[in-house]
N, C-alpha and C. Protein backbone atom coordinates (compact mmCIF):
# COMPACT_ATOMS: atom_id res chain seq x y z
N UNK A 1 -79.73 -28.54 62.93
CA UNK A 1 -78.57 -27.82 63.43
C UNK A 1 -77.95 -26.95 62.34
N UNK A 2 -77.88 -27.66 60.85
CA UNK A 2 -77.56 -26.65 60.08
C UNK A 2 -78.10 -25.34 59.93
N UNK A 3 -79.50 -25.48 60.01
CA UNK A 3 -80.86 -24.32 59.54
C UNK A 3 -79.99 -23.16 60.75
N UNK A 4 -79.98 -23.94 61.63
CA UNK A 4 -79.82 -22.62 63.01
C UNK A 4 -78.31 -22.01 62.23
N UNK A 5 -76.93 -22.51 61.85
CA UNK A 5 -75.91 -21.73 61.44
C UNK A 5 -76.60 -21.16 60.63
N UNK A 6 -76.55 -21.31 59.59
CA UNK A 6 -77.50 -20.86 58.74
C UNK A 6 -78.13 -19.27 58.70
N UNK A 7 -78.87 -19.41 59.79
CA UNK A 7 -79.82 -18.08 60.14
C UNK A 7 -79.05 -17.94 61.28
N UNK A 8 -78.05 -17.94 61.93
CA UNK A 8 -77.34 -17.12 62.79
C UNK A 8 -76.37 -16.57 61.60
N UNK A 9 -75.40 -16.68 60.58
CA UNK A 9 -74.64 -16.34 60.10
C UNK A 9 -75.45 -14.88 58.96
N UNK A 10 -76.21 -15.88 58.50
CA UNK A 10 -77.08 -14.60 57.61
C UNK A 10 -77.75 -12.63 58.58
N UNK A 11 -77.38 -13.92 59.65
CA UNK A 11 -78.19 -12.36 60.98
C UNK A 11 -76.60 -11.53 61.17
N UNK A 12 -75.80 -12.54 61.64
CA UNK A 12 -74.40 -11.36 61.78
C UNK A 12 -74.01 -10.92 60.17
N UNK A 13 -74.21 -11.43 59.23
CA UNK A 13 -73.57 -10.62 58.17
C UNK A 13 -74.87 -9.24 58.05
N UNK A 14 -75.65 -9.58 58.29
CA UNK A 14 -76.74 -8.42 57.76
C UNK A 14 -76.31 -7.27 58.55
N UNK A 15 -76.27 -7.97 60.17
CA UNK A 15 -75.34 -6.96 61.13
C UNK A 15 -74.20 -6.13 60.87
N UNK A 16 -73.14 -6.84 60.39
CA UNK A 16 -71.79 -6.49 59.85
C UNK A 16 -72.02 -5.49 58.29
N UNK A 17 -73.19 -5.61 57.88
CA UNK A 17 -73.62 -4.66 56.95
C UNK A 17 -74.21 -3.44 57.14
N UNK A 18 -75.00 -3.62 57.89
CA UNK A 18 -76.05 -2.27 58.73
C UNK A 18 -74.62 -1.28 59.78
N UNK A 19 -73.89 -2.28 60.30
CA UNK A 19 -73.00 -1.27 60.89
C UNK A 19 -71.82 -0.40 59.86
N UNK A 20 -71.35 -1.22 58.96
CA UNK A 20 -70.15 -0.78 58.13
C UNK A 20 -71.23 0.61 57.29
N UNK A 21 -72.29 0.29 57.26
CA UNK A 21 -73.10 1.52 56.08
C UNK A 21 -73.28 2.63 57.38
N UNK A 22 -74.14 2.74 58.24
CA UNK A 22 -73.82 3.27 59.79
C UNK A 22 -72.41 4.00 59.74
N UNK A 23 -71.19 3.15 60.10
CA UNK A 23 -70.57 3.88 59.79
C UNK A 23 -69.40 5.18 59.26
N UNK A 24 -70.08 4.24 57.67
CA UNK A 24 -69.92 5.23 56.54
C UNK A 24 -70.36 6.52 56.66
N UNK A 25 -71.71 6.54 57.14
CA UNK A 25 -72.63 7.66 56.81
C UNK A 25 -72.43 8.72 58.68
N UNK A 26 -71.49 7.86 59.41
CA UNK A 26 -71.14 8.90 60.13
C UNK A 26 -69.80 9.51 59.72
N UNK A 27 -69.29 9.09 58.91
CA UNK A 27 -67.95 10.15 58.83
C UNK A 27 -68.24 11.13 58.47
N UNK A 28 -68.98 11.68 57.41
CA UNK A 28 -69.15 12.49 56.50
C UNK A 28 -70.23 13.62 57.95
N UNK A 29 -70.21 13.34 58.80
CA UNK A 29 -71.04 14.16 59.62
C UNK A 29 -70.39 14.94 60.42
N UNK A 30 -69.54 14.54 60.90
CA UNK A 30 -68.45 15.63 61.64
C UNK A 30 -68.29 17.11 61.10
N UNK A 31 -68.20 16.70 59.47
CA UNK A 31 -67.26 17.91 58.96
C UNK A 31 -68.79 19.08 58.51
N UNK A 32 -69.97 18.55 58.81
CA UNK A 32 -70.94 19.41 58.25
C UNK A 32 -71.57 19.79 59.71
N UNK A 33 -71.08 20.03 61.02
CA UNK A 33 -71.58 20.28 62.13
C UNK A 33 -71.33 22.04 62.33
N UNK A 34 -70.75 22.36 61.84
CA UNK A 34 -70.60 23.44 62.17
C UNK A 34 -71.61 24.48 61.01
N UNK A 35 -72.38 23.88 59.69
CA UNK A 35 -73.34 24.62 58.85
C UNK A 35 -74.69 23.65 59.85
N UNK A 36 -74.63 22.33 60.28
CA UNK A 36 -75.72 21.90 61.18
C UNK A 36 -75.54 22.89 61.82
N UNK A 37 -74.97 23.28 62.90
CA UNK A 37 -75.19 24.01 64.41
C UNK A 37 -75.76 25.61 63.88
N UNK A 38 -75.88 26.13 62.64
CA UNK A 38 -75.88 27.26 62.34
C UNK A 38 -77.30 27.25 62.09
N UNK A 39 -77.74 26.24 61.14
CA UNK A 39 -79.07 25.70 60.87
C UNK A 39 -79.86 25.67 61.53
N UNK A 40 -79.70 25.28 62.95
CA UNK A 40 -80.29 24.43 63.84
C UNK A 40 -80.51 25.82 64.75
N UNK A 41 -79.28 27.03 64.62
CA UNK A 41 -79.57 28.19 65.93
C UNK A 41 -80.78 29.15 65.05
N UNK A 42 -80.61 29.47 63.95
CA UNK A 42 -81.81 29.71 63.00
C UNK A 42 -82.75 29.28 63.64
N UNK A 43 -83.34 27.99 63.91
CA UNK A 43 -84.79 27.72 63.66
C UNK A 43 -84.96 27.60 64.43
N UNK A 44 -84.88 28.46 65.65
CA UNK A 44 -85.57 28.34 66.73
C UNK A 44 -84.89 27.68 68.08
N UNK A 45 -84.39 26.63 67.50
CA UNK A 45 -84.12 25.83 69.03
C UNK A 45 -83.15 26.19 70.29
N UNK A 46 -83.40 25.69 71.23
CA UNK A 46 -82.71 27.24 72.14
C UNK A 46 -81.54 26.00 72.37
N UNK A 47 -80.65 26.38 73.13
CA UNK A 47 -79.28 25.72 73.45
C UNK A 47 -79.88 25.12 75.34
N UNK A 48 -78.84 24.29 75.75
CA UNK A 48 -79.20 23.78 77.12
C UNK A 48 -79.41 24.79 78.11
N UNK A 49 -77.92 25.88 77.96
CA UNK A 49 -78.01 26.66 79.07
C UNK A 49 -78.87 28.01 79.16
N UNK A 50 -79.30 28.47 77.42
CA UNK A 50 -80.71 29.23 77.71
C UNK A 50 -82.16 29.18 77.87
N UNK A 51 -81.96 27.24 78.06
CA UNK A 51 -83.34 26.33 78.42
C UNK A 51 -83.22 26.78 80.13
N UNK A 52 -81.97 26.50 80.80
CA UNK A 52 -81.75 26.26 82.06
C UNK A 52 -81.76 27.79 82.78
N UNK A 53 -81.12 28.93 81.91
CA UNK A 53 -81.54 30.08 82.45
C UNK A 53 -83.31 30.79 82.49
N UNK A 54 -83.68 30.29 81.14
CA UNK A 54 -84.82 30.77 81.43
C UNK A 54 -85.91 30.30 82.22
N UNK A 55 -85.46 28.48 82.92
CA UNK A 55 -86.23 27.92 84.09
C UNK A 55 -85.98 28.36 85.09
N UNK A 56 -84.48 29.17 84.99
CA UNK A 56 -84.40 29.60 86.96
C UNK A 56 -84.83 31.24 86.91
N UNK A 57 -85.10 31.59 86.13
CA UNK A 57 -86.10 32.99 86.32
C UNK A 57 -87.35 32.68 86.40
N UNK A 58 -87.84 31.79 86.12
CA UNK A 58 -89.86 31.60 86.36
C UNK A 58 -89.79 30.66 87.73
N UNK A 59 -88.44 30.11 88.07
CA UNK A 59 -88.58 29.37 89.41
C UNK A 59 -88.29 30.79 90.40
């Protein structure tokens, strides 16, 4: 019965670690979305609604 606390406690702290680093590493992401979104129109990738316009012209 001990072994099982044991390895349940070691599993939520590892948990409680993986999320607090998680997120850490999302704050810092907000404020760089707007050089992401600039990045991202560069290289190609098209946005939803000029995916969705250019399917209802070949439909």
């Amino acid at each position: 019965m001990l072994s099982f606390f044991t390895v349940l406690l070691i599993l939520v702290g590892a948990n409680l670690l993986f999320m607090a680093l998680n997120l850490i590493g999302l704050s810092g992401w907000g404020k760089k979305s707007g050089q992401h979104s600039a990045k991202l129109a560069s290289s190609g990738i098209r946005t939803w609604k000029e995916l969705k316009a250019k399917f209802k012209k070949t439909v």
